[in-house]
N, C-alpha and C. Protein backbone atom coordinates (compact mmCIF):
# COMPACT_ATOMS: atom_id res chain seq x y z
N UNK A 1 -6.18 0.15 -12.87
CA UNK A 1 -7.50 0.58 -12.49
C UNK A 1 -7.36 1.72 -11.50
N UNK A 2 -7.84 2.70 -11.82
CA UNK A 2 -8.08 4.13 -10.90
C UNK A 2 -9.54 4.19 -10.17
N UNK A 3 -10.00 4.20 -9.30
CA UNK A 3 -11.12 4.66 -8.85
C UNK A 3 -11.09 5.80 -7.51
N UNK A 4 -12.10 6.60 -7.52
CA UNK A 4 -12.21 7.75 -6.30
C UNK A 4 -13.74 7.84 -5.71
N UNK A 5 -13.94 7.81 -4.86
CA UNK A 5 -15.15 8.02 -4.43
C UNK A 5 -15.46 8.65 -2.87
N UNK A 6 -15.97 9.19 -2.24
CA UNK A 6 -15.99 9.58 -1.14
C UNK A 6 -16.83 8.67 -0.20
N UNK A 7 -16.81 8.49 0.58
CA UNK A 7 -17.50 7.11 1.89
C UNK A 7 -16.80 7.79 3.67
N UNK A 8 -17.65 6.51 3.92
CA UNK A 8 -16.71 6.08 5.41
C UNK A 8 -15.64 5.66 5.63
N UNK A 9 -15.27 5.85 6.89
CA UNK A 9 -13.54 5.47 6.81
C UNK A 9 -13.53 3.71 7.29
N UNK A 10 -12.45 3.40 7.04
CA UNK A 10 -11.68 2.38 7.20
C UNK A 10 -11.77 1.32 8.54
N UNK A 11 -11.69 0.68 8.59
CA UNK A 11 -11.35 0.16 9.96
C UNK A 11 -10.10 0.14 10.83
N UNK A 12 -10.01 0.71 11.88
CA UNK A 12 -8.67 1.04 12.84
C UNK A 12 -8.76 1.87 13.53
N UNK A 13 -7.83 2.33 14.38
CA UNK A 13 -8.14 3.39 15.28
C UNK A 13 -8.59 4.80 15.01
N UNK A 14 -8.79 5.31 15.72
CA UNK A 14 -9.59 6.51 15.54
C UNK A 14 -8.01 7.35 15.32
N UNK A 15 -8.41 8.67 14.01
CA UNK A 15 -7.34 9.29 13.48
C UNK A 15 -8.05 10.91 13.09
N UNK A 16 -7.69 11.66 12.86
CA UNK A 16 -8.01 12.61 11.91
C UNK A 16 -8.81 12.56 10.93
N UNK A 17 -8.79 11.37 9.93
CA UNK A 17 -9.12 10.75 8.79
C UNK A 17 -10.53 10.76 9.70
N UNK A 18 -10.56 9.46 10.03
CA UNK A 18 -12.08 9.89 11.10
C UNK A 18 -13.17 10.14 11.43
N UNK A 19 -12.08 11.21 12.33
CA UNK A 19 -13.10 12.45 12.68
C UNK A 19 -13.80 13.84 12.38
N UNK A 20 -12.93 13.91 10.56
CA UNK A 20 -13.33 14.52 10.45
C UNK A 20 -14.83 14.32 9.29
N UNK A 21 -15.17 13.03 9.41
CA UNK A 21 -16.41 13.14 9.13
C UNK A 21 -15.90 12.22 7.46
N UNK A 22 -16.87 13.63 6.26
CA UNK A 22 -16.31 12.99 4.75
C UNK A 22 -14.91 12.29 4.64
N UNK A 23 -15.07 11.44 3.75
CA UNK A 23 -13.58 11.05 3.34
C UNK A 23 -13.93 10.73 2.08
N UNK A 24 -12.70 11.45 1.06
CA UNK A 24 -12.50 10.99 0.08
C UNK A 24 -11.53 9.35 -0.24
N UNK A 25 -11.47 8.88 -0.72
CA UNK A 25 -11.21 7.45 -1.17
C UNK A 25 -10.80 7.39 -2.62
N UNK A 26 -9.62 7.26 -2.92
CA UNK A 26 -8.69 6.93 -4.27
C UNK A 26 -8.65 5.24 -3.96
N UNK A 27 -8.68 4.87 -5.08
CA UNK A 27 -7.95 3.49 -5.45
C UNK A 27 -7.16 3.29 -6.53
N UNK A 28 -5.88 2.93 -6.30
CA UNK A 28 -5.60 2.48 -7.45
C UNK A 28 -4.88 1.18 -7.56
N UNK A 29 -4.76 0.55 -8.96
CA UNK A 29 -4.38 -0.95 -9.04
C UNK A 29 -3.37 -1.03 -10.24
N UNK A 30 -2.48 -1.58 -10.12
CA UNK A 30 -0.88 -1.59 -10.98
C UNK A 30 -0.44 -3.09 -11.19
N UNK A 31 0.07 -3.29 -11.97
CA UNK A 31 1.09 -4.47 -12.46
C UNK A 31 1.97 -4.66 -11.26
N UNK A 32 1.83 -5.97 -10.60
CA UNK A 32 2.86 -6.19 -9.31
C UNK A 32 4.52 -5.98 -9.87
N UNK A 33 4.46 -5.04 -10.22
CA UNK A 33 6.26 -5.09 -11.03
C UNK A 33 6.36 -3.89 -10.25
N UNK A 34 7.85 -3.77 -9.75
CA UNK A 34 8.43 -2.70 -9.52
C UNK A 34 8.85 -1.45 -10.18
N UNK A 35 8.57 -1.79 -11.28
CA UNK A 35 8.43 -0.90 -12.46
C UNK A 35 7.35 0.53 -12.38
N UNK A 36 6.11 -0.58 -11.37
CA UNK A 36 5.21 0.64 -11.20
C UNK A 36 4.81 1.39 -9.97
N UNK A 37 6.19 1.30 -9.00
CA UNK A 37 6.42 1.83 -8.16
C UNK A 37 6.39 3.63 -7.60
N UNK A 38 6.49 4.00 -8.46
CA UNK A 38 6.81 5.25 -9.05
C UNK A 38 5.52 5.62 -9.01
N UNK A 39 4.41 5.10 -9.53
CA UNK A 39 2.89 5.61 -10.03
C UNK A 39 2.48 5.72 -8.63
N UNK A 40 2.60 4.91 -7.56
CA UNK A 40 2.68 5.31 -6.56
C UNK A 40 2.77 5.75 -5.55
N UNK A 41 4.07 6.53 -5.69
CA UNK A 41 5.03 6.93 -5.64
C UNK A 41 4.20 8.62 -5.67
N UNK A 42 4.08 9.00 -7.00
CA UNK A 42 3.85 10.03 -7.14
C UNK A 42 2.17 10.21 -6.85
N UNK A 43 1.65 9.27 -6.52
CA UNK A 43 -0.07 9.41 -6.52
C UNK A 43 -0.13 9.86 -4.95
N UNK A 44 0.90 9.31 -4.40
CA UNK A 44 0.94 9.59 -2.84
C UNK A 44 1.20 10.81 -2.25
N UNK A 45 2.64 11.32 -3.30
CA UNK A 45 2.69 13.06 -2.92
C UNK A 45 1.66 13.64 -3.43
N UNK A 46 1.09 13.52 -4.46
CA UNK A 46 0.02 14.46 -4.96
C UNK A 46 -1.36 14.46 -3.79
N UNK A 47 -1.59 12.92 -3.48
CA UNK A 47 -2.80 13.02 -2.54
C UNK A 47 -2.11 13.66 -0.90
N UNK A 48 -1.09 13.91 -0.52
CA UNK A 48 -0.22 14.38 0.64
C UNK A 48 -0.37 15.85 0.42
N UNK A 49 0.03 16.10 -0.62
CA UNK A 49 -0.19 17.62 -0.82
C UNK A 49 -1.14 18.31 -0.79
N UNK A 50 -2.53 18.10 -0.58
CA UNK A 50 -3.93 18.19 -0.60
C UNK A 50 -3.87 18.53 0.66
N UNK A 51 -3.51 17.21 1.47
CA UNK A 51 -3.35 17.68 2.99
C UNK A 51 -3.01 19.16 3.73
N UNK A 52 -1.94 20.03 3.09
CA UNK A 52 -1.83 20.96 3.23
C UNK A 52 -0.35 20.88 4.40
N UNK A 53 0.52 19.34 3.84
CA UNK A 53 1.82 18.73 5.24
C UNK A 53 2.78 19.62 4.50
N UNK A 54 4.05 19.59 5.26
CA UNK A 54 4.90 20.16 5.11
C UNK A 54 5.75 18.85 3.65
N UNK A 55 6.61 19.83 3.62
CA UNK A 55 7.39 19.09 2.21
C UNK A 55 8.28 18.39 2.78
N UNK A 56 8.57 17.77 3.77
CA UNK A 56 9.04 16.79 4.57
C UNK A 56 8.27 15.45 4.74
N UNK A 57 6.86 16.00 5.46
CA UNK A 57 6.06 15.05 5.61
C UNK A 57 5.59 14.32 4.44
N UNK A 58 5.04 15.05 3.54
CA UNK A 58 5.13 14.45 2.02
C UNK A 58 6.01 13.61 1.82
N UNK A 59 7.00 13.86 1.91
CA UNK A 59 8.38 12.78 1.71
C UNK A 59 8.38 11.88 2.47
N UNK A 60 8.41 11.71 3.60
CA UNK A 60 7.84 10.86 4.49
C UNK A 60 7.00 10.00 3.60
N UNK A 61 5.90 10.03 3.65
CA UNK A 61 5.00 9.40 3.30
C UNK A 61 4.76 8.79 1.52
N UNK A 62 5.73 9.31 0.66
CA UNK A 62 5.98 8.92 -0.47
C UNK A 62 6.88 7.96 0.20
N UNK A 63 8.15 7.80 1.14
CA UNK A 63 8.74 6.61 1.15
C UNK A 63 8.28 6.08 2.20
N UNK A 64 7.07 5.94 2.84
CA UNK A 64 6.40 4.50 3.36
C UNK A 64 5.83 4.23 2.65
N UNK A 65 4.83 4.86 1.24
CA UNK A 65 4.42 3.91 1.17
C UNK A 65 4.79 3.22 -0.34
N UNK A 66 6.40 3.83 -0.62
CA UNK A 66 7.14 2.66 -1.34
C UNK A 66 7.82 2.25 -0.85
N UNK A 67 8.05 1.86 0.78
CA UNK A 67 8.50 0.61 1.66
C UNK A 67 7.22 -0.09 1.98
N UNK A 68 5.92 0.31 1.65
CA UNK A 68 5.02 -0.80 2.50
C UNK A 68 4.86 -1.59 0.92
N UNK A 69 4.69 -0.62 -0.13
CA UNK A 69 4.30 -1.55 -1.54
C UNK A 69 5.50 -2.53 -1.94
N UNK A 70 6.73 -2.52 -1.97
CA UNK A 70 8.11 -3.13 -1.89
C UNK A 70 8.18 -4.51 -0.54
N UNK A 71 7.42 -4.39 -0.20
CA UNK A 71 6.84 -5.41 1.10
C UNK A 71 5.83 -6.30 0.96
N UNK A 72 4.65 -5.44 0.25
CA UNK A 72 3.61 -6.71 -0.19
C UNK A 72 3.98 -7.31 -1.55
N UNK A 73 4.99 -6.83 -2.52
CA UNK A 73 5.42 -7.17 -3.55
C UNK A 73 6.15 -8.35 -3.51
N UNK A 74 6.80 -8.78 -2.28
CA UNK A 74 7.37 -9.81 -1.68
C UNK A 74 9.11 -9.89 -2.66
N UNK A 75 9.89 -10.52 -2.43
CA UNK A 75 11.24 -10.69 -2.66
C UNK A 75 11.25 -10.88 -4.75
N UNK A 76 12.06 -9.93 -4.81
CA UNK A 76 12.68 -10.08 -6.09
C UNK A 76 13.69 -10.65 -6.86
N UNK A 77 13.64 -11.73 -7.48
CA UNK A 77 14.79 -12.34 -8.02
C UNK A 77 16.02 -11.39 -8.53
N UNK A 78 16.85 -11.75 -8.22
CA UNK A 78 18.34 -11.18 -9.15
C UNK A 78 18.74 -12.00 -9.59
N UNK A 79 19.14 -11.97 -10.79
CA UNK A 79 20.18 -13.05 -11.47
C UNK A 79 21.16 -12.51 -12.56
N UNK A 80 21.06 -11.27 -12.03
CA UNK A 80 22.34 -10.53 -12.95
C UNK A 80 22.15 -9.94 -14.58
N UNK A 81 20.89 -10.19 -14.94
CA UNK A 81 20.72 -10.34 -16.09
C UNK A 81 20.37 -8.68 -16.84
N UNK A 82 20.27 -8.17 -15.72
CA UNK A 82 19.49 -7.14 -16.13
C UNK A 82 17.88 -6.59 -16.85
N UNK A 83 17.07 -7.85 -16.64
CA UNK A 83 15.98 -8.23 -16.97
C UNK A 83 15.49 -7.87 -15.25
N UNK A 84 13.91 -7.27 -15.85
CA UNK A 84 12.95 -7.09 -14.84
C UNK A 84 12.13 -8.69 -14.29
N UNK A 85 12.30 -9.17 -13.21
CA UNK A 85 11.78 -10.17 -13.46
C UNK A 85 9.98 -9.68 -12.44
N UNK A 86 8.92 -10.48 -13.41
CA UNK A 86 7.52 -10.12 -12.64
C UNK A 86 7.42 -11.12 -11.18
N UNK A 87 5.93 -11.07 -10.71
CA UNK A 87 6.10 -11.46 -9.50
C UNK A 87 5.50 -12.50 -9.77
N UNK A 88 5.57 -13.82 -9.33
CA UNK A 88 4.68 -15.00 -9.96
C UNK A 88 3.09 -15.06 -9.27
N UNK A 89 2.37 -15.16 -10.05
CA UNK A 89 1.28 -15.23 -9.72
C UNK A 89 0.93 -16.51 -8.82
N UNK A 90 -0.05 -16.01 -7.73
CA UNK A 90 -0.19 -17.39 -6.49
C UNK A 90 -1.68 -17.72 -6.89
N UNK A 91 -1.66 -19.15 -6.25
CA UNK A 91 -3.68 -19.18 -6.39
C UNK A 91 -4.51 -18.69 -5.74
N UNK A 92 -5.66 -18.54 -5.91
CA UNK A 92 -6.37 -17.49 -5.41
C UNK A 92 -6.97 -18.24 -4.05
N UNK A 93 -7.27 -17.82 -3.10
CA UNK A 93 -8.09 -18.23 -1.82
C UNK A 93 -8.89 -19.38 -2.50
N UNK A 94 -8.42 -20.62 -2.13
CA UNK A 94 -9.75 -21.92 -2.07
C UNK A 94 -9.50 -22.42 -3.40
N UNK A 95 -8.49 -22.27 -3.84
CA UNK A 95 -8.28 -23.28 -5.50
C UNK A 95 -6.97 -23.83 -5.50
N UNK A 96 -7.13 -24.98 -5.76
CA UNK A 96 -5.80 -26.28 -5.72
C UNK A 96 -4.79 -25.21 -7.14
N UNK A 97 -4.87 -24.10 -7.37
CA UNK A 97 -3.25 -23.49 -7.87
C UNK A 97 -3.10 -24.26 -9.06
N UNK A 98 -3.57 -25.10 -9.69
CA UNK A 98 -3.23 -26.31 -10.81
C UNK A 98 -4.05 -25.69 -12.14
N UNK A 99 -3.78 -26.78 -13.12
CA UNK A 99 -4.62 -26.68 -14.07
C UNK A 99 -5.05 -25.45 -14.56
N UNK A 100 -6.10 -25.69 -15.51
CA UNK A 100 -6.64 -24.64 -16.46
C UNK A 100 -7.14 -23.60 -15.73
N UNK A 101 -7.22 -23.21 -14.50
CA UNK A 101 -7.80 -22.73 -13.23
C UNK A 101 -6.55 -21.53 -12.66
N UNK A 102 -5.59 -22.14 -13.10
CA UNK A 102 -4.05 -21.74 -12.51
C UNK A 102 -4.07 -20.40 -14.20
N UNK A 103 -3.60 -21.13 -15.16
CA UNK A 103 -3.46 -20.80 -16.62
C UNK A 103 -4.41 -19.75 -16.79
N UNK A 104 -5.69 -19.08 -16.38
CA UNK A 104 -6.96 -18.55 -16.40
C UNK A 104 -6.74 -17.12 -15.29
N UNK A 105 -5.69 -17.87 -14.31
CA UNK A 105 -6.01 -16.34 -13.60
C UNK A 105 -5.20 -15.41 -13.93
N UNK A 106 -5.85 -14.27 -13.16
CA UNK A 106 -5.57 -12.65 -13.68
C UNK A 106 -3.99 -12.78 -13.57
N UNK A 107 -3.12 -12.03 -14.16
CA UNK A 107 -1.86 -11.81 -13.45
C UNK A 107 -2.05 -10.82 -11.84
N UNK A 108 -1.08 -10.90 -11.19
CA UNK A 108 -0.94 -10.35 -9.99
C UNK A 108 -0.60 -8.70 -9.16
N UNK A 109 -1.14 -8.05 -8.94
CA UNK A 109 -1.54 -6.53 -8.90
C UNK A 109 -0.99 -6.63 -7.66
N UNK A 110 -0.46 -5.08 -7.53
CA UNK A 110 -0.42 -4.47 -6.32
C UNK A 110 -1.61 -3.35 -6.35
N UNK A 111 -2.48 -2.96 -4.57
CA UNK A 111 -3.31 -2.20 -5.23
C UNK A 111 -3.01 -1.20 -3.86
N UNK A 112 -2.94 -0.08 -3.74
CA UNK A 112 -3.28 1.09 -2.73
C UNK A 112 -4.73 1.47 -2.79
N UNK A 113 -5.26 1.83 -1.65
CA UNK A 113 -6.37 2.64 -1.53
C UNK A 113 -5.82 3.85 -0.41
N UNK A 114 -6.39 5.05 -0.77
CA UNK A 114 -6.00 6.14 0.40
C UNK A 114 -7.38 6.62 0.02
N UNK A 115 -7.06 7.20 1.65
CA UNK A 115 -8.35 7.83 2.34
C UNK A 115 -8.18 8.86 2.60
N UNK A 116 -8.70 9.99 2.64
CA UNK A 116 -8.26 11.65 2.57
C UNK A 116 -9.77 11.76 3.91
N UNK A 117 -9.53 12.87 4.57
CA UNK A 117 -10.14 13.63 5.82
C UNK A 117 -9.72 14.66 6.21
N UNK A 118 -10.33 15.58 6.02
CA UNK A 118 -9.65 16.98 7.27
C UNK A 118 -8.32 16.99 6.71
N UNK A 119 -7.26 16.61 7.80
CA UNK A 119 -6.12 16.85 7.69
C UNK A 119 -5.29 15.12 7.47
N UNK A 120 -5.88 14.59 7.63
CA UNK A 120 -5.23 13.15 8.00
C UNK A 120 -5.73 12.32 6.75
N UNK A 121 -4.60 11.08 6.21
CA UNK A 121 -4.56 10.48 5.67
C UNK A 121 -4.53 8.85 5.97
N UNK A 122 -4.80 8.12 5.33
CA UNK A 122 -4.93 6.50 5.64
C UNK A 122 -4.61 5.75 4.23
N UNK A 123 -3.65 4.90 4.69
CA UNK A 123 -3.06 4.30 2.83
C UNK A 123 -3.17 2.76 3.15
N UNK A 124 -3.79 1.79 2.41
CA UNK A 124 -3.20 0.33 2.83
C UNK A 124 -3.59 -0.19 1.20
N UNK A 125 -2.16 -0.67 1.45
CA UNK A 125 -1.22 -1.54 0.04
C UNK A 125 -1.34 -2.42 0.46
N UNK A 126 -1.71 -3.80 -0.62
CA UNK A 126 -1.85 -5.03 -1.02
C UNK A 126 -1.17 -5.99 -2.13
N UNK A 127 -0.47 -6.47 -1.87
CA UNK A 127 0.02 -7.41 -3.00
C UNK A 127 0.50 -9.27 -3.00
N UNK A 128 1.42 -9.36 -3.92
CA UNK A 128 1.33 -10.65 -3.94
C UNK A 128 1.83 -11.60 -2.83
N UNK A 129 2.52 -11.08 -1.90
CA UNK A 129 4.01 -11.74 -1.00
C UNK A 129 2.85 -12.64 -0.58
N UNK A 130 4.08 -13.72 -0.44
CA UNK A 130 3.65 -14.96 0.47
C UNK A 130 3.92 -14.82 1.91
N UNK A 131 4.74 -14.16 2.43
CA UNK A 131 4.95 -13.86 3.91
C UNK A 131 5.48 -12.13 3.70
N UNK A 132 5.83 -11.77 4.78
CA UNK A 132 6.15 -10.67 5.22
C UNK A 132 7.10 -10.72 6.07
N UNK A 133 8.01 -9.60 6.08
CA UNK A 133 9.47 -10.00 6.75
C UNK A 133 8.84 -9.50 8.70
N UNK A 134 9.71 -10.05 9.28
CA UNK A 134 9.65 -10.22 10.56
C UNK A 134 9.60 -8.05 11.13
N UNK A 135 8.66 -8.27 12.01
CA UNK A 135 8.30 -6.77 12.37
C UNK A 135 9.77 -6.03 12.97
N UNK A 136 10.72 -7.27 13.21
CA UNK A 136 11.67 -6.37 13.78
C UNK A 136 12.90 -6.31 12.87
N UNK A 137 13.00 -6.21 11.51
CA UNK A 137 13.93 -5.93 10.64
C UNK A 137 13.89 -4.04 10.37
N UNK A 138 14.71 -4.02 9.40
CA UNK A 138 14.59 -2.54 9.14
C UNK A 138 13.70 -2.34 8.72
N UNK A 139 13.22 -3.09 7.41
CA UNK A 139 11.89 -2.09 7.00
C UNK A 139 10.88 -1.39 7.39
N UNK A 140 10.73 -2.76 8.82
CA UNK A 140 9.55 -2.43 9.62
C UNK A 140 10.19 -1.01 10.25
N UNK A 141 11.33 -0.89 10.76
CA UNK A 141 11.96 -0.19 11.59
C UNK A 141 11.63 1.70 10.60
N UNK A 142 12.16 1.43 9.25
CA UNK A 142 11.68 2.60 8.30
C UNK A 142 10.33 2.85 8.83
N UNK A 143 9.34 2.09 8.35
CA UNK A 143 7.76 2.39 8.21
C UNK A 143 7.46 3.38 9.52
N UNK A 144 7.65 2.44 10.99
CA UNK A 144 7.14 2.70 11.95
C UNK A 144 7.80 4.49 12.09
N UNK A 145 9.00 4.85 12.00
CA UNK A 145 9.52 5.97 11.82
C UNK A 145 8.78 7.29 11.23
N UNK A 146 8.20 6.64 10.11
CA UNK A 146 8.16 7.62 8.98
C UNK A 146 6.31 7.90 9.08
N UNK A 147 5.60 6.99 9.82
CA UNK A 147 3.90 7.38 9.92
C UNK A 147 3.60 7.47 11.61
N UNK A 148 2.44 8.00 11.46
CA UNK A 148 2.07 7.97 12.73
C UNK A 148 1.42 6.91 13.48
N UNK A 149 0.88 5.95 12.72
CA UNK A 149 0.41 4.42 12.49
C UNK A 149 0.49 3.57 11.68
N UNK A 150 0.72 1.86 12.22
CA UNK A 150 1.15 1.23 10.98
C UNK A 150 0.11 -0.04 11.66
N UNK A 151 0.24 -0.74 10.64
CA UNK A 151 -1.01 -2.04 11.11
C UNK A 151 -0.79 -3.15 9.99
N UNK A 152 -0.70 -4.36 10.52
CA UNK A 152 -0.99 -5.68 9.14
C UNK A 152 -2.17 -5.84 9.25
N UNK A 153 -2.34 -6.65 8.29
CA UNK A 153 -3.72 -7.71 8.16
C UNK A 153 -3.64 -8.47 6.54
N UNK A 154 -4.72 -8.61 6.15
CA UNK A 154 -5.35 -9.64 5.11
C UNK A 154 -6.49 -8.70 4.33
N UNK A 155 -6.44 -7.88 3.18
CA UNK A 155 -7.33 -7.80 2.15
C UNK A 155 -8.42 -8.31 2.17
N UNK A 156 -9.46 -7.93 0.83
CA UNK A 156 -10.41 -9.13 0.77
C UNK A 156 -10.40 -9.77 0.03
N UNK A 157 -8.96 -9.92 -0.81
CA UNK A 157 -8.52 -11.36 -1.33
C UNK A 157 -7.94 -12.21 -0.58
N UNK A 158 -7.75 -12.18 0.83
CA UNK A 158 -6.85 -12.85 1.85
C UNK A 158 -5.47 -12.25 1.65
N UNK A 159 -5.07 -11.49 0.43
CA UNK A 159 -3.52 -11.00 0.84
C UNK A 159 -2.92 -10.51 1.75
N UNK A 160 -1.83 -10.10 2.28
CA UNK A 160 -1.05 -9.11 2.99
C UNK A 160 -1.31 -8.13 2.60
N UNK A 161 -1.62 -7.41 3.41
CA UNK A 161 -2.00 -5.69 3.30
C UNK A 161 -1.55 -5.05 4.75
N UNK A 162 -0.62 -4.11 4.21
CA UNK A 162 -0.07 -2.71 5.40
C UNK A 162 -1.10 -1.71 5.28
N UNK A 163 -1.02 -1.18 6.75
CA UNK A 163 -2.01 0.14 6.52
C UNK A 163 -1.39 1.25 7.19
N UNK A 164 -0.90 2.30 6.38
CA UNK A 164 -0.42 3.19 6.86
C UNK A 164 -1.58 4.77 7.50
N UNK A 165 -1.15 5.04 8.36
CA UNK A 165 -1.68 6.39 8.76
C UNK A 165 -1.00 7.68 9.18
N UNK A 166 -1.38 8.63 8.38
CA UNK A 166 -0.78 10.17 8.87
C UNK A 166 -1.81 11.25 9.41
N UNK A 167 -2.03 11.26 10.69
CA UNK A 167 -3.19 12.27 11.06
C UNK A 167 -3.31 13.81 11.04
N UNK A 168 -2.37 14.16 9.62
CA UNK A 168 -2.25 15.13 9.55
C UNK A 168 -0.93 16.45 9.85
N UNK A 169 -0.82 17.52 9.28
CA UNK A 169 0.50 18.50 9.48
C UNK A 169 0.70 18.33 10.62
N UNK A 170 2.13 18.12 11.14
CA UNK A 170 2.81 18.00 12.58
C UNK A 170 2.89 17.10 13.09
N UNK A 171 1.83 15.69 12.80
CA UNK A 171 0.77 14.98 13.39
C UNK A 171 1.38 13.48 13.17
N UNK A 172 2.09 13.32 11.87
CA UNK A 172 2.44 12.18 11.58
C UNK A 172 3.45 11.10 12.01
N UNK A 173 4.16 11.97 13.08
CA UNK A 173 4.79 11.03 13.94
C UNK A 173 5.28 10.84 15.11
């Protein structure tokens, strides 16, 4: 699912994104497989490049936010096989996970939304993980590096969701 629309911004601190008034708003929604990492991946430089950042910062920000989506995707089996394995689908907020109820739901999405302003950008990825690794491992250690703001919380499916922010050329960290 692709959607774009222009609105208000986000909830969090005050950024570029902001202040500068309009914001455009992309969404998009993917197969929780790492497979579709990449779509990502590239939806992020393309909306970075708009910005008018340097070809650094772009890069930057293509790999947070395939370290923040690789995070809500939660841990990947290996078993040598060379098979992709998917992410198992969890129950949804307020349902005993069982039965025909379990069998019925959607499979499990990762979804980005970014927010475009002026010069500054705002990204927060959502997916399946059941926890999130401890703020003081590397990943966290990547993220915080590579944006000018980072933030957890809960979706409005109750998931884990990162929210990344770049307030723009020069600006992002």
């Amino acid at each position: 699912m692709v959607t774009a629309a222009g609105g208000a911004g986000a909830p969090g601190g005050t950024s570029a994104v902001e202040e500068a008034g309009a914001v455009d708003v992309v969404e998009l929604e993917v197969p929780a497989d790492p497979a579709y990492l990449s779509v990502l991946r590239t939806a992020t430089a393309g909306l970075a490049a708009r910005l008018d950042l340097t070809i650094d910062e772009i890069e930057d920000l293509r790999i947070a936010v395939d370290e923040a989506c690789a995070l809500v995707l939660g841990p990947q089996p290996l078993d040598g096989s060379g098979e992709r394995h998917a992410v198992e689908a969890q129950p949804a907020p307020g349902s005993s996970g069982g039965g025909e109820a379990a069998a019925r739901q959607a499979p499990p999405v990762l979804r980005a939304r970014f927010e475009l302003a002026g010069t500054g950008m705002r990204v927060e990825v959502s997916g399946p993980a059941r926890t999130l690794p401890g703020r003081e491992s590397f990943a966290w250690a990547v993220l915080d590096a590579l944006v000018g703001g980072l933030d957890t919380g809960r979706d409005e499916l109750g998931r884990h969701c990162i929210r990344l922010r770049h307030d723009g050329p020069g600006r992002g960290d």
